[in-house]
Protein backbone atom coordinates (compact mmCIF):
# COMPACT_ATOMS: atom_id res chain seq x y z
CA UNK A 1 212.72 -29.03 -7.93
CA UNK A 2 210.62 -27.84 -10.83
CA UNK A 3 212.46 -24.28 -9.97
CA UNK A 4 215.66 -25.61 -10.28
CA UNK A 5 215.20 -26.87 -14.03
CA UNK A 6 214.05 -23.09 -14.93
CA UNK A 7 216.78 -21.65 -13.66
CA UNK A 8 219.07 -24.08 -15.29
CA UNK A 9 216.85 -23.94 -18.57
CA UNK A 10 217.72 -20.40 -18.16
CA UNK A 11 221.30 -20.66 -17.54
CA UNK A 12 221.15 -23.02 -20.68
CA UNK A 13 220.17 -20.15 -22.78
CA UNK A 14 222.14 -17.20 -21.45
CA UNK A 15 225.14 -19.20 -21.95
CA UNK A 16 223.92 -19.96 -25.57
CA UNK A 17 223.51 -16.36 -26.12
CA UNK A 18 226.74 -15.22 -25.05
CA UNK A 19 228.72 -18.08 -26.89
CA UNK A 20 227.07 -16.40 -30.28
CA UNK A 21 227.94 -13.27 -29.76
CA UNK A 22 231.36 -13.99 -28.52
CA UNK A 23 231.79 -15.79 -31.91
CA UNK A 24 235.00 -15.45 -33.31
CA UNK A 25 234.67 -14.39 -37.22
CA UNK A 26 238.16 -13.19 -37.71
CA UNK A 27 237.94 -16.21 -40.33
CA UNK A 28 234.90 -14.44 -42.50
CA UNK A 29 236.78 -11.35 -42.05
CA UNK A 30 239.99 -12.77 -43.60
CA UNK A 31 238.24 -14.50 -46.51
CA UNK A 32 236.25 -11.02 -47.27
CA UNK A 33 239.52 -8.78 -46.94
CA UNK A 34 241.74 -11.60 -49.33
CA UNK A 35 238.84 -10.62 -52.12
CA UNK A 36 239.21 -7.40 -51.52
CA UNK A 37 242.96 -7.48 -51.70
CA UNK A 38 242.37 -9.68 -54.81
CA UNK A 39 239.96 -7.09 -56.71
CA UNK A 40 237.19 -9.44 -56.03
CA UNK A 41 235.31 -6.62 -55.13
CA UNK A 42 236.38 -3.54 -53.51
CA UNK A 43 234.38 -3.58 -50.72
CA UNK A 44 231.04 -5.53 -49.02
CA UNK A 45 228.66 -5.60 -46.35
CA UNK A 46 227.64 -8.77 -44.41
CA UNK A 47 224.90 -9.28 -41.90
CA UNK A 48 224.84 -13.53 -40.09
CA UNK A 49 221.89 -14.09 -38.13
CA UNK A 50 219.16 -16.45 -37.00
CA UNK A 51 215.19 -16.49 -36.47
CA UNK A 52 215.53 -13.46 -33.80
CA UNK A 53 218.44 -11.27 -34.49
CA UNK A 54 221.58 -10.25 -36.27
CA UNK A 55 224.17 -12.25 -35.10
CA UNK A 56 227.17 -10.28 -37.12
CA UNK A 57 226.89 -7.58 -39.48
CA UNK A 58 229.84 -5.95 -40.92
CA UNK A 59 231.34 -3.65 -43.62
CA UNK A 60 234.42 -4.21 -45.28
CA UNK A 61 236.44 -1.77 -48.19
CA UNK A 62 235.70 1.07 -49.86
CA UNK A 63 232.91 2.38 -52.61
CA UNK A 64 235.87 2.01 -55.20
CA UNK A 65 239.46 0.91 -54.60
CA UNK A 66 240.80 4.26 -54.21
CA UNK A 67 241.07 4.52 -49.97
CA UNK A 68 240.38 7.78 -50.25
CA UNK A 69 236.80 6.85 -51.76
CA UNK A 70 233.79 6.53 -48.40
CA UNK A 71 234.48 3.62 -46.88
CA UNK A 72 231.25 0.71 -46.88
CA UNK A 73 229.07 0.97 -43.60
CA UNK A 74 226.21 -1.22 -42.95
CA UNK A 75 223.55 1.45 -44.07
CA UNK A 76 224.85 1.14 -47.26
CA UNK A 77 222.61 0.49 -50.18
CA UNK A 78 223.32 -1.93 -53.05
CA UNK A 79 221.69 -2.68 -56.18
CA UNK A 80 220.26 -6.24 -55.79
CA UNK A 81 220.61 -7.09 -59.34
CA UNK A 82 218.34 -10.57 -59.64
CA UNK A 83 218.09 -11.25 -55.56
CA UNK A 84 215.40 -9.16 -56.89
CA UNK A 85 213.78 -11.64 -58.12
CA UNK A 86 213.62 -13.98 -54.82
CA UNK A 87 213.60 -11.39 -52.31
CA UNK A 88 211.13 -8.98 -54.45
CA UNK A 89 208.91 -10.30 -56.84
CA UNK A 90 208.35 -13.00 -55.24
CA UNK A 91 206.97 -12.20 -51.92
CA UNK A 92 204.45 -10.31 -54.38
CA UNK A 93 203.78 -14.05 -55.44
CA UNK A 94 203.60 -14.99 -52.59
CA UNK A 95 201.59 -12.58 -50.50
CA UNK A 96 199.08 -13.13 -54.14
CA UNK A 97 199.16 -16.68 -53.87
CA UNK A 98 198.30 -16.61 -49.72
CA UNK A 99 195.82 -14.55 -50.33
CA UNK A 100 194.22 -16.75 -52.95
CA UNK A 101 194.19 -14.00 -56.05
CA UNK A 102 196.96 -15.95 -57.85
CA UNK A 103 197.07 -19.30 -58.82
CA UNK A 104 200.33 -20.34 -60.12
CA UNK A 105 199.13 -23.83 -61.57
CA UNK A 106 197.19 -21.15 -64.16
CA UNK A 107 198.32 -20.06 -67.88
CA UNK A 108 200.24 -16.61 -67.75
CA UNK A 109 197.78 -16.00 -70.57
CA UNK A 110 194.39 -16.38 -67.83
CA UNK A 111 195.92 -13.15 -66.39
CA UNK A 112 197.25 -11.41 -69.19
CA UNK A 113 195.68 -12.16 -72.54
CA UNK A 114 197.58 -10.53 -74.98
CA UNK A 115 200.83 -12.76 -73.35
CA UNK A 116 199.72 -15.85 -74.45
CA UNK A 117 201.00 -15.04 -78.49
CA UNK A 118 203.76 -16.91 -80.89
CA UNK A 119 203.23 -20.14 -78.58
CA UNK A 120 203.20 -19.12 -75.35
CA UNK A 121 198.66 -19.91 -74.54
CA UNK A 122 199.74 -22.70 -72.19
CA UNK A 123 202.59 -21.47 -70.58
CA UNK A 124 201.80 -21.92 -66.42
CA UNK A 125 202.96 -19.04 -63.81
CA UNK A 126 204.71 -22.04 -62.23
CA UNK A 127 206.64 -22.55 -65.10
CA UNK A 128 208.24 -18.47 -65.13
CA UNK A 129 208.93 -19.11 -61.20
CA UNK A 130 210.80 -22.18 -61.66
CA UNK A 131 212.50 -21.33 -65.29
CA UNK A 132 210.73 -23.70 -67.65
CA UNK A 133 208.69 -21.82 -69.83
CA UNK A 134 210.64 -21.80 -72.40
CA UNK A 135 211.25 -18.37 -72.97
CA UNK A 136 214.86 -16.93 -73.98
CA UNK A 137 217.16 -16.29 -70.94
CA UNK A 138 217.48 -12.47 -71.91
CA UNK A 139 215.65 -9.26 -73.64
CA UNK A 140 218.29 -6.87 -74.39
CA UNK A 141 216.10 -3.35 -74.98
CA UNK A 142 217.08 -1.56 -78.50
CA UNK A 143 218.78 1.43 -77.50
CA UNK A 144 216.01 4.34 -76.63
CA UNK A 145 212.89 1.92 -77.06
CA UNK A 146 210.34 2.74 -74.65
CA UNK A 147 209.09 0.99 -71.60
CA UNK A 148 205.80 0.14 -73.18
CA UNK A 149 207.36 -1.43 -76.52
CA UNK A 150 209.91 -3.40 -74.50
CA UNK A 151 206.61 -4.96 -72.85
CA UNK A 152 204.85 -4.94 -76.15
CA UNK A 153 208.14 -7.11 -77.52
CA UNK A 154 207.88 -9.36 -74.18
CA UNK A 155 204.44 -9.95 -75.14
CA UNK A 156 205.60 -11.30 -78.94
CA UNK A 157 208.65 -13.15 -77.49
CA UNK A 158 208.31 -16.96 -79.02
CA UNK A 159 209.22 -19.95 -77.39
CA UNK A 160 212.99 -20.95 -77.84
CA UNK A 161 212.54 -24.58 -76.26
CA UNK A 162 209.80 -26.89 -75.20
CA UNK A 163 208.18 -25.65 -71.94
CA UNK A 164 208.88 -28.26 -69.25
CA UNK A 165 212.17 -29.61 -71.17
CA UNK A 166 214.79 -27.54 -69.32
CA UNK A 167 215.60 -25.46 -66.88
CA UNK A 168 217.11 -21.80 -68.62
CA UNK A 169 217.38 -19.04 -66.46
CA UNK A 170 215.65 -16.40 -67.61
CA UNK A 171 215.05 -12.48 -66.67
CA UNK A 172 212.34 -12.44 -68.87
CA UNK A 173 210.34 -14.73 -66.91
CA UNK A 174 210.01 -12.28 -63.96
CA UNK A 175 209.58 -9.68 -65.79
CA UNK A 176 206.74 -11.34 -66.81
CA UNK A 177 205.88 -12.62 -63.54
CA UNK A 178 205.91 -8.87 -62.45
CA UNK A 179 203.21 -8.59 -65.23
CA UNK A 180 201.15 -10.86 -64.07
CA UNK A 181 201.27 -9.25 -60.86
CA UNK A 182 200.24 -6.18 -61.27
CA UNK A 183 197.39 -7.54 -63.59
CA UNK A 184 195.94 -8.65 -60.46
CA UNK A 185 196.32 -5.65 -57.86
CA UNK A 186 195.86 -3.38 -60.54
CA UNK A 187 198.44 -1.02 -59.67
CA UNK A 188 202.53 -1.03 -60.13
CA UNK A 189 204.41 -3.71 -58.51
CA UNK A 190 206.99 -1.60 -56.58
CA UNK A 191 204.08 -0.37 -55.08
CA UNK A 192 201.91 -3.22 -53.92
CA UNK A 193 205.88 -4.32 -52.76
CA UNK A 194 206.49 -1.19 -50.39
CA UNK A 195 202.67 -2.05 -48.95
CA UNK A 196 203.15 -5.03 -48.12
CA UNK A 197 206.37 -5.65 -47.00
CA UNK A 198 208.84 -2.58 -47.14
CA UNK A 199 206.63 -0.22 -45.05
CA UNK A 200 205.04 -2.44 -42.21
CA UNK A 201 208.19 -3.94 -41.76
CA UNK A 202 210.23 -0.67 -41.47
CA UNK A 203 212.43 -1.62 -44.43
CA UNK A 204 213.01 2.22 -45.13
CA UNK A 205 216.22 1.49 -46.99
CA UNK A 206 214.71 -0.88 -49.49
CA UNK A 207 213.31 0.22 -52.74
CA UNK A 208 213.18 1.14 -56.59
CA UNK A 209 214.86 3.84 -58.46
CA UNK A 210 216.27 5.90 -55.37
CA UNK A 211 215.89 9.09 -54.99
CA UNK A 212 219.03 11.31 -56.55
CA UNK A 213 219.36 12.56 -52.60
CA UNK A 214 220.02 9.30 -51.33
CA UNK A 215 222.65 7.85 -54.64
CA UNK A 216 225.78 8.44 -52.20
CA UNK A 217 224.20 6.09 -50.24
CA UNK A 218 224.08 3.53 -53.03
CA UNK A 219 227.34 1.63 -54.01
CA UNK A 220 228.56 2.23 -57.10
CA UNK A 221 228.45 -0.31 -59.77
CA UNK A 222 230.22 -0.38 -63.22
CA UNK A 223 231.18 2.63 -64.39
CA UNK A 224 230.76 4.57 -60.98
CA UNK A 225 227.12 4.81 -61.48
CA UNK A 226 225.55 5.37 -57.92
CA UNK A 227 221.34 4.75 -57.57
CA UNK A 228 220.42 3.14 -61.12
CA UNK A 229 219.91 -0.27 -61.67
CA UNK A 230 223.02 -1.88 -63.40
CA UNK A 231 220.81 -4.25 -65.45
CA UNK A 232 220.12 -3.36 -68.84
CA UNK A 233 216.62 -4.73 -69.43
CA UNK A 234 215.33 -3.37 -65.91
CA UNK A 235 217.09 -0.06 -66.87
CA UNK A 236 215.15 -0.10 -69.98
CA UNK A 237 212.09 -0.85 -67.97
CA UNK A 238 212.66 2.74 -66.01
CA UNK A 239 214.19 0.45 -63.22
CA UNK A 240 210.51 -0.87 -62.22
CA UNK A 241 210.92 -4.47 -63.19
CA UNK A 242 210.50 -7.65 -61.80
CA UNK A 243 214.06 -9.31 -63.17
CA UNK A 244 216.21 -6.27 -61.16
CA UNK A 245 216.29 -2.99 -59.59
CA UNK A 246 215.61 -3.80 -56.15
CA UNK A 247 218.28 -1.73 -53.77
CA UNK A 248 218.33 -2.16 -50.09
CA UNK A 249 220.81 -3.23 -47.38
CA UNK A 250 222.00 -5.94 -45.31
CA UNK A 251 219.89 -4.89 -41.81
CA UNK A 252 216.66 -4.48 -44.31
CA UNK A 253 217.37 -7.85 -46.29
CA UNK A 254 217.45 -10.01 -42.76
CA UNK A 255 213.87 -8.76 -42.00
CA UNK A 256 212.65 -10.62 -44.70
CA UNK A 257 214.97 -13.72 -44.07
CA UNK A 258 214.04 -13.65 -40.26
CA UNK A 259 210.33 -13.47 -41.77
CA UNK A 260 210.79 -16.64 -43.83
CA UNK A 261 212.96 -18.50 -41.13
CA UNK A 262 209.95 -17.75 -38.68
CA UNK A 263 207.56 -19.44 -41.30
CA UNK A 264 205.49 -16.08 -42.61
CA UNK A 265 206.29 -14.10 -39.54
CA UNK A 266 208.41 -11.39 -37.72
CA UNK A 267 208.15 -9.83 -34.69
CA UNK A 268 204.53 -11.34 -34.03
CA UNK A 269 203.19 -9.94 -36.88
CA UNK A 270 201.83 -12.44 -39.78
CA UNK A 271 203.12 -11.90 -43.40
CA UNK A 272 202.29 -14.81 -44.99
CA UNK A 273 201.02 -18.26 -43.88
CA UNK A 274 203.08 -20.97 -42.51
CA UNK A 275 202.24 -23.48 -45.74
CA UNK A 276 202.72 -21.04 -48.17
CA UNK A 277 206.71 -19.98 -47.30
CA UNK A 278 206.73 -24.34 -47.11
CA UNK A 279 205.58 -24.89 -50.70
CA UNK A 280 207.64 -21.54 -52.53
CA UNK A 281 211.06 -22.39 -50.26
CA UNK A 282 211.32 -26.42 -51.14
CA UNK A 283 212.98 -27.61 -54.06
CA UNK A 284 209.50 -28.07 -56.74
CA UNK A 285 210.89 -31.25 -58.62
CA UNK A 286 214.21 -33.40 -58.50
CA UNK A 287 214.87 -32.34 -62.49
CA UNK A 288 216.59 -28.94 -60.92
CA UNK A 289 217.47 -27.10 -58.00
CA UNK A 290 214.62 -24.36 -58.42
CA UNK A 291 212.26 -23.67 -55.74
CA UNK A 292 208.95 -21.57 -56.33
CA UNK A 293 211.09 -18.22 -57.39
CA UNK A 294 213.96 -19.05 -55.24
CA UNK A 295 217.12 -21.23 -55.73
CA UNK A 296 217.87 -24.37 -53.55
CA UNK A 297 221.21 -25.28 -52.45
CA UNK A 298 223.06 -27.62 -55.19
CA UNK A 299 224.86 -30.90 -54.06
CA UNK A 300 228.26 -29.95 -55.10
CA UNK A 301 229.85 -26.78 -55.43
CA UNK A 302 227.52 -24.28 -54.03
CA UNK A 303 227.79 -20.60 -53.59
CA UNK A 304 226.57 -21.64 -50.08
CA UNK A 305 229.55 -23.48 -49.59
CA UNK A 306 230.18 -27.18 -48.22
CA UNK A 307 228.55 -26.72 -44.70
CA UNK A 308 224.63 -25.42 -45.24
CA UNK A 309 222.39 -27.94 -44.87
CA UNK A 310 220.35 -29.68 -47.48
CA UNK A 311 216.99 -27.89 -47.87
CA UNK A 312 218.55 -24.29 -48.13
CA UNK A 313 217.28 -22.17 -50.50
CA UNK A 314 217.96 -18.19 -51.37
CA UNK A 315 219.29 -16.17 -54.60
CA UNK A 316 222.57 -14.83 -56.68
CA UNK A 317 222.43 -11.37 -58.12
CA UNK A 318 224.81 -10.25 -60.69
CA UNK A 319 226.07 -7.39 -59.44
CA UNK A 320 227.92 -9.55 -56.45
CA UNK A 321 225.08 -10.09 -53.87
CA UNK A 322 223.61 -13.03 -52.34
CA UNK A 323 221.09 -14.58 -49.79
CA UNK A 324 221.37 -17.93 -48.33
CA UNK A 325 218.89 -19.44 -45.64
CA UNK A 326 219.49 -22.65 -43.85
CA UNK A 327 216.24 -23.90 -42.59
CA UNK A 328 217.85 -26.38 -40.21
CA UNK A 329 219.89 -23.93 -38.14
CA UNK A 330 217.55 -21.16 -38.51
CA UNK A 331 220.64 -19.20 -40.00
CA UNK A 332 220.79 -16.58 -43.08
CA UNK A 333 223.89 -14.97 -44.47
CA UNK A 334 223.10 -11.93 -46.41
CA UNK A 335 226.17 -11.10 -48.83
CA UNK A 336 226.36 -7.68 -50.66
CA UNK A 337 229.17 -6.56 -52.47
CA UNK A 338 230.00 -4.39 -56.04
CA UNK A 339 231.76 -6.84 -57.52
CA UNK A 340 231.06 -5.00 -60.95
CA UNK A 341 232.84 -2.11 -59.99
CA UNK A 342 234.75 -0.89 -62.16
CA UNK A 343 233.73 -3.27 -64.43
CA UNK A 344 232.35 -6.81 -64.46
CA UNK A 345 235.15 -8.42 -65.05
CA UNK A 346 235.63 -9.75 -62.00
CA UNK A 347 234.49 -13.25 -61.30
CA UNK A 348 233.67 -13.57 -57.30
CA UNK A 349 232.40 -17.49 -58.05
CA UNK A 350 235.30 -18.82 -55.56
CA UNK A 351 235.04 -16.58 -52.93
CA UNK A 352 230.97 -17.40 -52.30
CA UNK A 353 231.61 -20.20 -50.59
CA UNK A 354 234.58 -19.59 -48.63
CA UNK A 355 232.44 -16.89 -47.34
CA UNK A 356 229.70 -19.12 -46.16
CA UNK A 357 231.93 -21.89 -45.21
CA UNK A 358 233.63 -19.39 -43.00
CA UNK A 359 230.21 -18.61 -41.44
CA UNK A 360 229.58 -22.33 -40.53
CA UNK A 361 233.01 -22.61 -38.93
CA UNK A 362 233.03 -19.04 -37.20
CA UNK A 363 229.68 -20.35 -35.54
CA UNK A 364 230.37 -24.22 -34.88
CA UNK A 365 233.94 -24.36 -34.99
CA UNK A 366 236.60 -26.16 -37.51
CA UNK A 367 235.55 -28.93 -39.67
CA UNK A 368 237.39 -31.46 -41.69
C-alpha cells in the first residue's frame, strides 16, 4: 500500500513537470513581438521560472530596429538601470544586516559622519531603503565634476521635505546607501557585491563597468552606447554606484530570484537567513508600497499586472527592465529590454503588465 502512494506521489509530480514545460506561451510571445512591432522596444529577453529552475527563457528582436543589427539571445547583457538598486545594493544590505554589521534602525550619520550635514543628523538607513529621508529624488553631476565632489555634494545635499512625510523616490538615497556600505566593509561596493553573490553563485555575466571586450555583448541603450551605464549620476560616479550600473542577464538575474524564493538559499548553499529575506521582501508600512529596498506589488495598475498575488515584491529600471517575484506561486518573471534605444522616448508603461498577465495565463490558463 504505502508503495503505491509513492509511486502515485511520483506520477503526481512527473505529470506536474511536464505540464510546465509543455506550457503554451505563444500569448507572452505575442504581447512581446506587438511592442516590438510598436517601437516599444526593439528587442528583449525574458526568463519565467520558479524556486528550482527556468521555466521559459526567451529572446525576442534585435540590438536596434535595423534587422540587419545582432539579433537578442539570452546571454545578452543589459544595463539594469535602478533594478540595481533591489537586485544590487541591496543584497549588500542585506548580506550587512544578516551578518549583524549594519543596523538599518541607525542614523546614516553613525556610519558616515560627515553625511549627517544641512539637516540630515537623524536621517535612519531605513529611511534611504524605503524613500523617506527626505532627500531630493535626483543629483544631476555638473558636467566634468569628479567622482569625489559629486560625493562631497551628496554629503551637503539638504533636506527638501520632512523625513517620514512622504514617500519620493530617490537615486540619491542608494547612492548613499552604497556609502554607507562600503563604510562598513571598508572596501568598494562592486566588490564586496561580486564576493558575495556574483562569484559563488556563478553569476559571470553580472557586473559593473564591463570590460570594452565584452560591450557587443551589452545592449545598446540611447544613443547606441554599448557597456556604459545610461544613468547620468551613476555615469558621473565612474559607473560604481549604488542608484545604477548594474549589467547582467536574464539566466544570472533568476539566481538571485530563485535565492530569495528559496528564503536565503540556492542550490543548498545559504546566502542569507530565512528572517532576513522575510523582513527586506514585505511591504515595511501601509503609508506606501516600499519594502526594505525593494518595491511591493500596488493594488491597482501594476507593472506586475492583474494576476500576481498580493505580497509580491521586485523592481523597475529605467532603461526598460524589470523583476517581479510572487511569493505564493514561487514564480519570478525577469523582464529586460532597451526600451531607451534610440532614445527614451518610448513609454513601455502598458506593455508591463500585459507581459506578466500573459505569464499568469500561459501557466494557469485564461482568466476572466
Amino acid at each position: 500500500m504505502e508503495n503505491k502512494k509513492i509511486l502515485l506521489l511520483f506520477s503526481i509530480i512527473i505529470s506536474f513537470t511536464l505540464n510546465l514545460q509543455g506550457q503554451n506561451f505563444d500569448t507572452l510571445d505575442t504581447v512581446v513581438n506587438e511592442a516590438i512591432t510598436g517601437h516599444i522596444f526593439p528587442g528583449a529577453v525574458i526568463a519565467v521560472g520558479n524556486r528550482d529552475s527556468i521555466i521559459y527563457q526567451k529572446a525576442y528582436g534585435h540590438y536596434t530596429y535595423d534587422e540587419n543589427s545582432p539579433e537578442m539571445q539570452t546571454s545578452t547583457m543589459f544595463d539594469l538601470a535602478s533594478v540595481t538598486k533591489a537586485f544590487g545594493t541591496n543584497f549588500c544590505v542585506m548580506k550587512l544586516y544578516d551578518e549583524g554589521k549594519l543596523d538599518i534602525k541607525k542614523k546614516v550619520s553613525d556610519y558616515i559622519p560627515q553625511w549627517g550635514q544641512n539637516g540630515k543628523q537623524n536621517v535612519r538607513v531605513a529611511d534611504l531603503l524605503i524613500h523617506e529621508s527626505g532627500l531630493p529624488s535626483y543629483y544631476p553631476p555638473k558636467p566634468g565634476q569628479s567622482r569625489e565632489s559629486i560625493i562631497d555634494s551628496i554629503y551637503a545635499l539638504k533636506l527638501v521635505y520632512n523625513t517620514g512625510s512622504d514617500m519620493v523616490y530617490s537615486c540619491v538615497n542608494f547612492v548613499s546607501n552604497m556609502l554607507v556600505v562600503e563604510s562598513i566593509v571598508h572596501e568598494p561596493m562592486y566588490l564586496f557585491y561580486a564576493e558575495n553573490y556574483t562569484k559563488p553563485l556563478g553569476m559571470t555575466s553580472t557586473m559593473f563597468t564591463p570590460p570594452e571586450e565584452i560591450w557587443n555583448r551589452c545592449a545598446p541603450t540611447q544613443g547606441g552606447v554599448q557597456g556604459i551605464v545610461h544613468d547620468p549620476l551613476a555615469k558621473g560616479l565612474e559607473g560604481l554606484s549604488g542608484n545604477a550600473g548594474l549589467f547582467s542577464t536574464t539566466g544570472d538575474l533568476s539566481k538571485l530570484c530563485m535565492l530569495l524564493i528559496n528564503k536565503g538559499t540556492y542550490k543548498g548553499k545559504r546566502y542569507l537567513s530565512d528572517s532576513t529575506v522575510s523582513y527586506f521582501t514585505k511591504r515595511y508600512h501601509e503609508h506606501s508600497t516600499r519594502a526594505i529596498g525593494f518595491d511591493t506589488r500596488s493594488e491597482e495598475k501594476s507593472s506586475s499586472g492583474k494576476y500576481f498575488s498580493p505580497g509580491t515584491f521586485g523592481h523597475l529600471g529605467y532603461t526598460g527592465t524589470s523583476i517581479w517575484i510572487d511569493p505564493v506561486r514561487e514564480l519570478f518573471v525577469v523582464f529586460l529590454t532597451n526600451r531607451v534605444y534610440p532614445d527614451d522616448e518610448a513609454s513601455i508603461r502598458s506593455t508591463r503588465p500585459k507581459v506578466h498577465d500573459a505569464v499568469i495565463i500561459s501557466l494557469e490558463g485564461k482568466k476572466e
